[in-house]
Protein backbone atom coordinates (compact mmCIF):
# COMPACT_ATOMS: atom_id res chain seq x y z
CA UNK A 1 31.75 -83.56 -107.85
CA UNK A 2 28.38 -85.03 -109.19
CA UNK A 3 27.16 -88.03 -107.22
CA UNK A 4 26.76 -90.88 -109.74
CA UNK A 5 23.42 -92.16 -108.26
CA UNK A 6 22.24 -89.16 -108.32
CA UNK A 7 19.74 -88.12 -110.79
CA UNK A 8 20.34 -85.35 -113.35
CA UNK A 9 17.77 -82.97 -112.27
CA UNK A 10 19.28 -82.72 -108.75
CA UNK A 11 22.67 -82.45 -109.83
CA UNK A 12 21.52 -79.75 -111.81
CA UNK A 13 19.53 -77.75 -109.00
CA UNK A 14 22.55 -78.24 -106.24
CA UNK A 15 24.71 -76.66 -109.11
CA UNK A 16 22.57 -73.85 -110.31
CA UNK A 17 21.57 -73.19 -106.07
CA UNK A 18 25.38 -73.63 -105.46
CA UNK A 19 25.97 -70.83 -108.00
CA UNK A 20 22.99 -69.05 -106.79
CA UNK A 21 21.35 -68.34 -109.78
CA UNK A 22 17.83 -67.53 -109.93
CA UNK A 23 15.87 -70.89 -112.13
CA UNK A 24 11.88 -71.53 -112.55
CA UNK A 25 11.17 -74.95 -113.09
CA UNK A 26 7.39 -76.34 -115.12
CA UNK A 27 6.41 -79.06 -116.22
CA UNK A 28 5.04 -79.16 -120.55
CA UNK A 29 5.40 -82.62 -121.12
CA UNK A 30 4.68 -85.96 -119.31
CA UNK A 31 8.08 -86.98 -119.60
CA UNK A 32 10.66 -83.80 -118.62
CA UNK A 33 10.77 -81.18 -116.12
CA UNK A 34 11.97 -77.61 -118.08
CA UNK A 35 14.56 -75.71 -115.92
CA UNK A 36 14.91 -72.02 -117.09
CA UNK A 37 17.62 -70.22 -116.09
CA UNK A 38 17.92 -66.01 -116.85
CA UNK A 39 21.75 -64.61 -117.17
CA UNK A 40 22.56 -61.44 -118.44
CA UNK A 41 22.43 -61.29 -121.82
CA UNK A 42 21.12 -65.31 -122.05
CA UNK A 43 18.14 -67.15 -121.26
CA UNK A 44 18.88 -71.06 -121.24
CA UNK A 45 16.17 -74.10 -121.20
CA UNK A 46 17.06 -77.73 -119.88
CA UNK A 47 14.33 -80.13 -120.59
CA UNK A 48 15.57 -82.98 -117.90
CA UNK A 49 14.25 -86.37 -119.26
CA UNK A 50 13.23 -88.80 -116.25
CA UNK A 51 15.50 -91.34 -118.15
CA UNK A 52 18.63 -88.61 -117.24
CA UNK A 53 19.33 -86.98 -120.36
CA UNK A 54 19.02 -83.46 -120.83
CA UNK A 55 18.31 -81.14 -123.94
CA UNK A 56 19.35 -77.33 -124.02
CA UNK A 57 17.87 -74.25 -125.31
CA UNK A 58 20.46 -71.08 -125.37
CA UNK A 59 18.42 -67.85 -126.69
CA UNK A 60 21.37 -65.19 -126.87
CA UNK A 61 20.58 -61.01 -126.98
CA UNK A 62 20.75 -58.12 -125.80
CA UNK A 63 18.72 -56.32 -122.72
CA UNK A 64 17.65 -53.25 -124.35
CA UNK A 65 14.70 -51.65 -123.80
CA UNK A 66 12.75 -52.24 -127.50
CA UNK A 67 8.93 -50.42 -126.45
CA UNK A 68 6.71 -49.99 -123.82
CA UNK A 69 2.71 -50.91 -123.57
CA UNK A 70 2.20 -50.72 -127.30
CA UNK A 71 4.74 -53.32 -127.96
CA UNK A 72 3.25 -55.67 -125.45
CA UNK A 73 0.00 -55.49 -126.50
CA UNK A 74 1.47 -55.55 -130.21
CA UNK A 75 3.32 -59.23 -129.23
CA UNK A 76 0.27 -60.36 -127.59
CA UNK A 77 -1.84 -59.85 -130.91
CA UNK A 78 0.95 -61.02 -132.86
CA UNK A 79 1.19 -64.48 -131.23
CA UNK A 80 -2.66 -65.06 -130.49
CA UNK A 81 -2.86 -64.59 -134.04
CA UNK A 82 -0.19 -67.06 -134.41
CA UNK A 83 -1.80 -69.78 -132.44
CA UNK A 84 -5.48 -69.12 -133.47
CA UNK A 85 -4.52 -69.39 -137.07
């Protein structure tokens, strides 16, 4: 049962340890700490907002095996030429 005084993030983190699934947290943004949390199958963001509210990311796929160094190194030039662009 969530304690009503206490604040979203910590709710959040007694559920996921509770559960005992494996979360990173960062910081991107002045305002929100981002919360991502790997399933099989699902990778899920939770921007938590230090006013409470809370803003969810679901990417959905599959775990197969696509490529080895090539492909990284392929994605890496793909997306640096992305963001120098």
């Amino acid at each position: 049962m969530p304690n009503d005084r206490m604040h979203p993030l910590f709710d959040l983190l007694r559920r996921l340890d509770a559960g005992r699934w494996h979360y990173t947290m960062s910081r991107h943004r002045p305002d929100s700490i981002l919360v991502s949390i790997t399933f099989v199958g699902e990778r899920a963001e939770i921007d938590v907002f230090e006013d409470g509210h809370m803003e969810v990311s679901r990417f959905l796929g599959h775990e197969d095996v696509l490529g080895g160094a090539d492909l990284a190194w392929r994605l890496l030039e793909d997306h640096h030429d992305a963001v120098t662009d």
